[in-house]
N, C-alpha and C. Protein backbone atom coordinates (compact mmCIF):
# COMPACT_ATOMS: atom_id res chain seq x y z
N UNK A 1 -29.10 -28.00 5.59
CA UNK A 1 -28.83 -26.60 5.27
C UNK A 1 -28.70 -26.46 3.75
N UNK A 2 -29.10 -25.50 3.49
CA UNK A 2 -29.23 -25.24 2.10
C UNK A 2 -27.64 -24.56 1.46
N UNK A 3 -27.25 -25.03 0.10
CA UNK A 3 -26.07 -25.13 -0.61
C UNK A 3 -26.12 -24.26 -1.77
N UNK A 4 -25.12 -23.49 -2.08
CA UNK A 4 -25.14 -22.48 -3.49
C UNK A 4 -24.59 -24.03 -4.44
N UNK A 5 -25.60 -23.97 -5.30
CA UNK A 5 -25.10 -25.35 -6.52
C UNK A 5 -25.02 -24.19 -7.56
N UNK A 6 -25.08 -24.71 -8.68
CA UNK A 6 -25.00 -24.60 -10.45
C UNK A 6 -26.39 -24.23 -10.61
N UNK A 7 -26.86 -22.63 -10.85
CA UNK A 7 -28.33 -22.14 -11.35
C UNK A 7 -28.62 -21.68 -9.87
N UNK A 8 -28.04 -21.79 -8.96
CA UNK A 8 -29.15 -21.32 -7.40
C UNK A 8 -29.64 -19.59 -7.95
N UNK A 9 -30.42 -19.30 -7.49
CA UNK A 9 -30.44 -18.08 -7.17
C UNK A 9 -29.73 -17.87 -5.29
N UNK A 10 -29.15 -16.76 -5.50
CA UNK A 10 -28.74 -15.96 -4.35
C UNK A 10 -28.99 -14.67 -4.00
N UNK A 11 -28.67 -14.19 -2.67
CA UNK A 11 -28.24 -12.51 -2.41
C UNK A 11 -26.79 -12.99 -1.55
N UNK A 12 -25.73 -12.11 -1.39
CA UNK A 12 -24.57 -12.33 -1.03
C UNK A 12 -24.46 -10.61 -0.64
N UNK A 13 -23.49 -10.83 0.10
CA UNK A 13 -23.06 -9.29 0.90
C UNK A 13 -21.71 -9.62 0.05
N UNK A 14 -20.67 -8.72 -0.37
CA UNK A 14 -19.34 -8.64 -0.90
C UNK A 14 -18.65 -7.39 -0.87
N UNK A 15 -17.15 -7.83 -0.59
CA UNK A 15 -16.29 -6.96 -1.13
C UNK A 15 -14.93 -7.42 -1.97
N UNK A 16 -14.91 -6.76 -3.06
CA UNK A 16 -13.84 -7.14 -4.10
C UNK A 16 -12.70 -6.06 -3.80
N UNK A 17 -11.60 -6.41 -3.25
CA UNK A 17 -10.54 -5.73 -3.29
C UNK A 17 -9.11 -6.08 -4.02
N UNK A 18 -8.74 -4.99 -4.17
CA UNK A 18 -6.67 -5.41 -4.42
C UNK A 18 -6.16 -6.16 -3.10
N UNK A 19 -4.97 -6.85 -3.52
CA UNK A 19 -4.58 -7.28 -2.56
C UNK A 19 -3.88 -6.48 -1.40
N UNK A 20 -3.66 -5.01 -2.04
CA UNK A 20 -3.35 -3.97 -0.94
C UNK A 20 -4.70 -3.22 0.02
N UNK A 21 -5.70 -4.47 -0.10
CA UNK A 21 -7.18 -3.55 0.51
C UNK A 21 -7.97 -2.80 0.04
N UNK A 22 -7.13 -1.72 -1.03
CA UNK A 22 -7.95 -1.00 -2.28
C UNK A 22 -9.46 -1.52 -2.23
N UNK A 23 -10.42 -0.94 -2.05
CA UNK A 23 -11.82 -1.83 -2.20
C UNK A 23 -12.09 -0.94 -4.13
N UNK A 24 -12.22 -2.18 -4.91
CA UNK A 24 -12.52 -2.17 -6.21
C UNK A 24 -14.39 -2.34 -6.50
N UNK A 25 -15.06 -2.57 -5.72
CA UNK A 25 -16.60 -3.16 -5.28
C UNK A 25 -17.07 -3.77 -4.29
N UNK A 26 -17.87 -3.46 -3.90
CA UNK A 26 -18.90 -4.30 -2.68
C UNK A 26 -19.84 -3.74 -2.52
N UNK A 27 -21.02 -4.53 -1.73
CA UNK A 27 -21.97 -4.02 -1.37
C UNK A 27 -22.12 -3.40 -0.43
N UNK A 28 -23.21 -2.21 -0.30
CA UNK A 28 -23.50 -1.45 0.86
C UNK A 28 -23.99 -2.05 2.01
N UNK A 29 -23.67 -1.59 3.25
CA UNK A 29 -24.18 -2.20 4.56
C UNK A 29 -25.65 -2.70 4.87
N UNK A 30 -26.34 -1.99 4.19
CA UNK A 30 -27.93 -2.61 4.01
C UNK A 30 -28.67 -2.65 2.80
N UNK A 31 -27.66 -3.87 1.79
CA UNK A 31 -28.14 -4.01 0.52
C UNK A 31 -27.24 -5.41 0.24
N UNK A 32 -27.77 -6.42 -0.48
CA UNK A 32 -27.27 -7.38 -1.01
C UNK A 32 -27.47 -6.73 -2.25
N UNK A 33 -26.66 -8.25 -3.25
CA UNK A 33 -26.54 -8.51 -4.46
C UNK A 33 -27.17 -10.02 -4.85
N UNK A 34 -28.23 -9.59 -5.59
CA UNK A 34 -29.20 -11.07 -5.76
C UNK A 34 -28.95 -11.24 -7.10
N UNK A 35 -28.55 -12.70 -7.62
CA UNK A 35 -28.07 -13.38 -8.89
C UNK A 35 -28.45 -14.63 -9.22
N UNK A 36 -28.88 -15.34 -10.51
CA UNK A 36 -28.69 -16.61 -10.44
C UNK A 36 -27.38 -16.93 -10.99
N UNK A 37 -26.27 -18.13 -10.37
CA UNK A 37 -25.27 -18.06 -11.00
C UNK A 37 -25.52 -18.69 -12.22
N UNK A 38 -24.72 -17.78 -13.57
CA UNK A 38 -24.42 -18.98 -15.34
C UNK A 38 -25.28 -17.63 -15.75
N UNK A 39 -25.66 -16.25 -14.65
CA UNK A 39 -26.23 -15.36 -15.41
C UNK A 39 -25.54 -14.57 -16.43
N UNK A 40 -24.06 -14.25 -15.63
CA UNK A 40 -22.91 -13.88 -16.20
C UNK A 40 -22.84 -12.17 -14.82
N UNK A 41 -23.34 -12.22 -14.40
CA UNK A 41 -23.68 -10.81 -13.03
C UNK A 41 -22.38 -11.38 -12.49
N UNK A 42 -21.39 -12.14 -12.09
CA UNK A 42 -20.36 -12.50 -11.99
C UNK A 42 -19.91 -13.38 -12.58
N UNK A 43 -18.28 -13.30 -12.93
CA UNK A 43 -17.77 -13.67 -13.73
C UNK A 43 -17.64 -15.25 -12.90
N UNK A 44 -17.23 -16.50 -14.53
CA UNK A 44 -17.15 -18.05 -14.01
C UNK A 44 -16.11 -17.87 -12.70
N UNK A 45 -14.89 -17.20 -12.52
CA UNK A 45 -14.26 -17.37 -11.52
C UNK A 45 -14.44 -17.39 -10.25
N UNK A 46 -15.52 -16.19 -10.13
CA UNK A 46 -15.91 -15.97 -8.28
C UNK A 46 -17.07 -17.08 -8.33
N UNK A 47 -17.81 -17.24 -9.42
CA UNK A 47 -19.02 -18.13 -9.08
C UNK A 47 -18.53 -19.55 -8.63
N UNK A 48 -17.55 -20.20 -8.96
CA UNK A 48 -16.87 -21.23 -8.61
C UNK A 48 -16.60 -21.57 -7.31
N UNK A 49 -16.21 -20.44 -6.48
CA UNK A 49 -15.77 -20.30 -5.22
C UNK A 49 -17.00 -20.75 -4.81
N UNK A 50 -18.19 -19.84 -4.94
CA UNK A 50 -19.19 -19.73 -4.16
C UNK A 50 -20.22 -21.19 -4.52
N UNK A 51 -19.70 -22.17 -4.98
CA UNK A 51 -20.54 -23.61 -4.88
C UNK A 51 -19.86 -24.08 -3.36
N UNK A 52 -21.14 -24.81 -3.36
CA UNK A 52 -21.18 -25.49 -1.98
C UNK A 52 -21.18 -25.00 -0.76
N UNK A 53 -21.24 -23.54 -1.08
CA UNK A 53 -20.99 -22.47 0.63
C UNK A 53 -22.88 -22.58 0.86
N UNK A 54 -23.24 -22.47 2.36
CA UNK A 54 -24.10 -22.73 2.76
C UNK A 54 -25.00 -21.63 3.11
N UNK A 55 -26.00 -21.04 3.66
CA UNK A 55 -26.46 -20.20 4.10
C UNK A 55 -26.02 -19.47 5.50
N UNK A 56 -25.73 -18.12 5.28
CA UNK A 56 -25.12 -17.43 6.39
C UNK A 56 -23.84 -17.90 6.55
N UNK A 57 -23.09 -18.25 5.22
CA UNK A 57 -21.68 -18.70 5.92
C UNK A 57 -21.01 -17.20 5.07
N UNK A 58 -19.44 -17.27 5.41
CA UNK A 58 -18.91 -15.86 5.35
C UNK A 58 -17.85 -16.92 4.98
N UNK A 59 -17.23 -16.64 3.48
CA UNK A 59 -15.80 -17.04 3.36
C UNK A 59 -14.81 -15.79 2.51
N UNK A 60 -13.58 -16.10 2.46
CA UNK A 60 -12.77 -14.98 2.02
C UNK A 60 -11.70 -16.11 0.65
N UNK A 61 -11.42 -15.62 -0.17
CA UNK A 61 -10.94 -15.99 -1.59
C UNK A 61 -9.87 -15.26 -2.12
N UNK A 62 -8.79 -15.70 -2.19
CA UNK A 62 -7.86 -14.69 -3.27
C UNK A 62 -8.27 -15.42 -4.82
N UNK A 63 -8.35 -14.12 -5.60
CA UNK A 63 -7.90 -14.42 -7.06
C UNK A 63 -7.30 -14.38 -7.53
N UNK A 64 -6.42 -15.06 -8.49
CA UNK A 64 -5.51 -14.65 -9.12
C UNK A 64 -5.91 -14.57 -10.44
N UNK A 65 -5.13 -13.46 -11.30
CA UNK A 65 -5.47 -13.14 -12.68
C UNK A 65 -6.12 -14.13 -13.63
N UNK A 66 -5.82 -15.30 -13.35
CA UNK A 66 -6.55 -16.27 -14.15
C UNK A 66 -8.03 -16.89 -14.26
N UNK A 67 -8.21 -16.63 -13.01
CA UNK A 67 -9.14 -17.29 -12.26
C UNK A 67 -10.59 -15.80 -11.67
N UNK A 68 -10.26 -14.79 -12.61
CA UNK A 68 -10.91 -13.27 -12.24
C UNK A 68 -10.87 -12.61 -13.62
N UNK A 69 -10.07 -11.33 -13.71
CA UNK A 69 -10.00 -10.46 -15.67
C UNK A 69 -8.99 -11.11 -16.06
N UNK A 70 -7.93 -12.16 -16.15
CA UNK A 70 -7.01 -12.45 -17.12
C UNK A 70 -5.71 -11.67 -17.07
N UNK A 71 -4.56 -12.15 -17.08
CA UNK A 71 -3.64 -11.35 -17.50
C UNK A 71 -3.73 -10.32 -18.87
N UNK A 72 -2.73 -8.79 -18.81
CA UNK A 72 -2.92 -8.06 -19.83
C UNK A 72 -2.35 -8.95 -20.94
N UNK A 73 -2.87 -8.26 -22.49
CA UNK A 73 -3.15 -9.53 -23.35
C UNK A 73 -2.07 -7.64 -24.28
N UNK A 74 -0.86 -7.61 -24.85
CA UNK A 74 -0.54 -6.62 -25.10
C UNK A 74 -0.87 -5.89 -26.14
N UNK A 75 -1.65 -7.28 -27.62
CA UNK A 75 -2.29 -7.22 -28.56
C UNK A 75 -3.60 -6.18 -28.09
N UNK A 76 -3.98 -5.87 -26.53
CA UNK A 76 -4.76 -4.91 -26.63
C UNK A 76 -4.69 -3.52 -26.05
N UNK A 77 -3.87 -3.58 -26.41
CA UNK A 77 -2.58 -1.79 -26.05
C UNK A 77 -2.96 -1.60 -27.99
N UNK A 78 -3.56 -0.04 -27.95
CA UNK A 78 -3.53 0.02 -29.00
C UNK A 78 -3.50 1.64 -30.09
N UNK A 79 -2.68 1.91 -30.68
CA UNK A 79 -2.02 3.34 -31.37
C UNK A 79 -3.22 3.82 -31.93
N UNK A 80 -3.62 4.92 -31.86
CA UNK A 80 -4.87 5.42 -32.59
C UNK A 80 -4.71 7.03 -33.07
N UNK A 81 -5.03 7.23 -33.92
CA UNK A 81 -4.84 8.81 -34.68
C UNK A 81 -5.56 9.81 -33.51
N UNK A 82 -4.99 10.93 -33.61
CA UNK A 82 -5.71 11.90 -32.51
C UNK A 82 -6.67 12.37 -32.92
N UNK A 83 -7.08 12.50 -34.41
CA UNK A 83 -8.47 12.99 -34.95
C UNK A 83 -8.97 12.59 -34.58
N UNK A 84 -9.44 10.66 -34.47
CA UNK A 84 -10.41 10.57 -33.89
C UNK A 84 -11.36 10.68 -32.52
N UNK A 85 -10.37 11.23 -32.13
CA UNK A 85 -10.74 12.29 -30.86
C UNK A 85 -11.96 13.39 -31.31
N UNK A 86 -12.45 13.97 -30.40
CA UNK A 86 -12.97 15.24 -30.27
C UNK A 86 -11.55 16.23 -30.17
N UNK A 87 -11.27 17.15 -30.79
CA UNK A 87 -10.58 18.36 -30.45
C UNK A 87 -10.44 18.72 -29.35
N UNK A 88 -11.69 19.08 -29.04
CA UNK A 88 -11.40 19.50 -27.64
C UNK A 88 -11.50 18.98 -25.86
N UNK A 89 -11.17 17.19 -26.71
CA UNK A 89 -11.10 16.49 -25.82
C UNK A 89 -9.61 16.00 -24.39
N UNK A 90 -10.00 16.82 -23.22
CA UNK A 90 -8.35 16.37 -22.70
C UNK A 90 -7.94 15.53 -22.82
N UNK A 91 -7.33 15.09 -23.26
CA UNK A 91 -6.68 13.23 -23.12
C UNK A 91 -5.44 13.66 -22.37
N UNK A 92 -5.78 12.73 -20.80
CA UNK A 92 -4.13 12.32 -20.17
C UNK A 92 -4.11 11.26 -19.36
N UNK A 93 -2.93 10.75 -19.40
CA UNK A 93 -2.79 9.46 -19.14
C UNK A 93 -3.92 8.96 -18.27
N UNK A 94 -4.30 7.51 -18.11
CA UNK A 94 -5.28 7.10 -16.81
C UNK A 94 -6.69 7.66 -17.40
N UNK A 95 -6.97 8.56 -17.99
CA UNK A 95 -8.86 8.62 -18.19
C UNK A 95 -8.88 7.47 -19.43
N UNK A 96 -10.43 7.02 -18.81
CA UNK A 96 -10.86 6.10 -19.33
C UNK A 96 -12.27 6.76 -19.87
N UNK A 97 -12.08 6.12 -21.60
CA UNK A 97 -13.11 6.34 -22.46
C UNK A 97 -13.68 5.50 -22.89
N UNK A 98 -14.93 5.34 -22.90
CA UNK A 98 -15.91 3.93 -23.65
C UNK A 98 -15.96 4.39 -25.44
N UNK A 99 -15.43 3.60 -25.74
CA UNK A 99 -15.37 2.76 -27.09
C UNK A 99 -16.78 1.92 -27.67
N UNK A 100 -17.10 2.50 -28.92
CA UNK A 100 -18.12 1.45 -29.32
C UNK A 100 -17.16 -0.12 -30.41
N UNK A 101 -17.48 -0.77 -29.84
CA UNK A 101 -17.23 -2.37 -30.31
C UNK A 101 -17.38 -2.62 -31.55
N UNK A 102 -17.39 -3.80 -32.43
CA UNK A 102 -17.37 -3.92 -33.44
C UNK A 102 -19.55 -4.19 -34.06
N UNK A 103 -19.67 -4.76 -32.37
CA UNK A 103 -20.97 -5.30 -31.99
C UNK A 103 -21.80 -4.44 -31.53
N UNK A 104 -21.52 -3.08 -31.52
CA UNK A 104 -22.00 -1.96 -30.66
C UNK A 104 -21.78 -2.16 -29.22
N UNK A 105 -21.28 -2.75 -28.45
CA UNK A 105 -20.91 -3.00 -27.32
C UNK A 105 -19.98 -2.18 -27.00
N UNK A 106 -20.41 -1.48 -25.62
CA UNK A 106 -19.18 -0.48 -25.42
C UNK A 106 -17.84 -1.14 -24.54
N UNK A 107 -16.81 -0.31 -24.57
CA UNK A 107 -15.32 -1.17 -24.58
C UNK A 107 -14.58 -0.17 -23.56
N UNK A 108 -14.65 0.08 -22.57
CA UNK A 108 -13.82 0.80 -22.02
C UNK A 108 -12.38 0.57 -22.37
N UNK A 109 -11.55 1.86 -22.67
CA UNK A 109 -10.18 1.97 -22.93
C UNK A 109 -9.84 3.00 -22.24
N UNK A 110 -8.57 2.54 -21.32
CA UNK A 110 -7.43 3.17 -20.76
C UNK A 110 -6.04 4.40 -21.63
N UNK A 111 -6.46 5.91 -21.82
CA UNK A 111 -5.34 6.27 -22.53
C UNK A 111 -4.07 5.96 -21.68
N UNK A 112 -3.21 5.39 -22.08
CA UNK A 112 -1.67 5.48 -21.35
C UNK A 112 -0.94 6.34 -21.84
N UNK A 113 -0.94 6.79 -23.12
CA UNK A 113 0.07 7.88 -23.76
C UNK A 113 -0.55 8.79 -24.82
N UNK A 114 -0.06 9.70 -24.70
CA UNK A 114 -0.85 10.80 -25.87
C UNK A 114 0.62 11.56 -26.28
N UNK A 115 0.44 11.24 -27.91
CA UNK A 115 1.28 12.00 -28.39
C UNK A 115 0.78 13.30 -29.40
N UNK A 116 1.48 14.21 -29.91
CA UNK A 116 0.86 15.48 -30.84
C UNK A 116 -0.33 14.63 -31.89
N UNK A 117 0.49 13.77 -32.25
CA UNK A 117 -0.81 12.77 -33.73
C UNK A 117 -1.56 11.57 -32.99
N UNK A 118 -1.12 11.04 -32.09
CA UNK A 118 -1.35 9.73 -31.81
C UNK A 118 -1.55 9.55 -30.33
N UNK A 119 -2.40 8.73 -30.23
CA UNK A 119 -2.59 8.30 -28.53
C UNK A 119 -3.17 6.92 -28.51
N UNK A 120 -2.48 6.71 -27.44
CA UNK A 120 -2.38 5.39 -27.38
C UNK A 120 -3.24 4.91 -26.11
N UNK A 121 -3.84 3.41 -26.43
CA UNK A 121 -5.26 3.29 -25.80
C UNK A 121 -5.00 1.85 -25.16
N UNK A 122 -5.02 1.73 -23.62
CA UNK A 122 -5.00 -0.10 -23.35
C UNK A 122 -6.84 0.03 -23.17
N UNK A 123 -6.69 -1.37 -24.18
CA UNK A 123 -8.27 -1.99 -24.08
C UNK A 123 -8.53 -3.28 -23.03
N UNK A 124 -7.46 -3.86 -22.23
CA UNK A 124 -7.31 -4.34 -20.92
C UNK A 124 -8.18 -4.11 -20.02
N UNK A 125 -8.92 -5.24 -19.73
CA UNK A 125 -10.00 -4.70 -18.65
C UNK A 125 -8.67 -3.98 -17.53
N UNK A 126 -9.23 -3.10 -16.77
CA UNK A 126 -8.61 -2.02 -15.86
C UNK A 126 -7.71 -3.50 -14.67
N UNK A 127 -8.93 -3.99 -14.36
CA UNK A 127 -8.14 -5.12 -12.90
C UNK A 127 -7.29 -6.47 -13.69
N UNK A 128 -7.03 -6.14 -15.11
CA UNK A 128 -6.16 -7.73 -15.78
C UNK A 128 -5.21 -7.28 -14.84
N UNK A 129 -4.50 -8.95 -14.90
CA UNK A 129 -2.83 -8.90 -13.83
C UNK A 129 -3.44 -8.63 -12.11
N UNK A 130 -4.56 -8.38 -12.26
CA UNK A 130 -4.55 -7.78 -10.55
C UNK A 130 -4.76 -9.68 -9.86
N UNK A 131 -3.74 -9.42 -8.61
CA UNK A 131 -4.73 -10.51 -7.38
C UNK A 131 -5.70 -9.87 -6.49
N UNK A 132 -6.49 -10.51 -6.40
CA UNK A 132 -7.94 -9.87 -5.94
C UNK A 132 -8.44 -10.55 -4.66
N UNK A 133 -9.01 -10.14 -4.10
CA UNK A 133 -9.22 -10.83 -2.56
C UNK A 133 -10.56 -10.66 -2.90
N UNK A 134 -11.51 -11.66 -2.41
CA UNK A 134 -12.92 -11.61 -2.75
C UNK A 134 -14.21 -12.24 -1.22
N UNK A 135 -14.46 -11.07 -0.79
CA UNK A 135 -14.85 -11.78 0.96
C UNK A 135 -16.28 -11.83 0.70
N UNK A 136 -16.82 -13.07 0.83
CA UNK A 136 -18.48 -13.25 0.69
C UNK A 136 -19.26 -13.14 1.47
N UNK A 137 -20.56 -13.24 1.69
CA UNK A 137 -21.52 -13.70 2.66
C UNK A 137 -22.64 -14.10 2.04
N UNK A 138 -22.97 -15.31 2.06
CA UNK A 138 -24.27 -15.74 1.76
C UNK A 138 -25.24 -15.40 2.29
N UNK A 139 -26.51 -14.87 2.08
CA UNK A 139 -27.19 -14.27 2.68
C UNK A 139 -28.47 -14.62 2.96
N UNK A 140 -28.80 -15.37 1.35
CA UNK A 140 -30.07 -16.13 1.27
C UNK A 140 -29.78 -17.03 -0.02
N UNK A 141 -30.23 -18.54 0.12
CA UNK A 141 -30.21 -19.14 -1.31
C UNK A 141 -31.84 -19.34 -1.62
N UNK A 142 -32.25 -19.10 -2.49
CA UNK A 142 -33.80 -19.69 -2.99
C UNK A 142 -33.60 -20.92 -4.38
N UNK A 143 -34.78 -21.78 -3.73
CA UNK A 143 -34.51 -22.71 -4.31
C UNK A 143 -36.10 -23.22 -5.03
């Protein structure tokens, strides 16, 4: 039987949830997700799990923050002038705005607080700190 190694290509059926069930991603009922793993289409943590699982096998995974986005890092909670806003932009707590990077890469940021001058921005991927439950299905390996 054929084995997910280091470089396989795959398709996998998934769902990424909180550990309260919350579904955070997965795939639709008649659609995989085809990858080679080391593409970076998932992060080193889930790809880890998925060595050595076989074809048509179905396993289930908790993550923990380490091993998925990382614990929040607080250096990226960060105070920013309200000008650089749009004016007539709502800012309240929880909307999330993409940020251009230093690299042009965009950066999603979390406002948590808005004050009259200042608002304040977590640059924390959204799921850091989360445990994550991660249920697979191998679907096809090509080799």
């Amino acid at each position: 039987m054929k084995q997910v190694k280091a470089g396989s290509t795959v398709d996998i059926k998934f769902s990424l949830c909180l550990i309260d069930g919350t579904v955070v991603d997965q795939t639709e009922a008649d659609e995989t997700l085809q990858f080679t793993l080391g593409d970076g289409t998932l992060f080193e943590g889930l790809e880890r799990w998925l060595i050595g699982l076989e074809e048509g096998e179905q396993r289930q995974f908790t993550l923990f923050p380490e091993d998925a986005f990382g614990n929040p890092d607080p250096d990226n909670v960060q105070e920013l002038s309200r000008d650089l806003f749009p004016a007539d932009m709502d800012l309240e707590r929880g909307l999330v705005i993409g940020f251009s990077g230093p690299a042009g890469d965009d950066i999603p940021g979390t406002i948590v607080a808005v004050e009259e001058d200042r608002v304040t921005v977590d640059f924390n991927h959204p799921l850091a700190g989360q445990v994550l439950v991660f249920d697979v299905t191998v679907e096809r390996i090509y080799d």
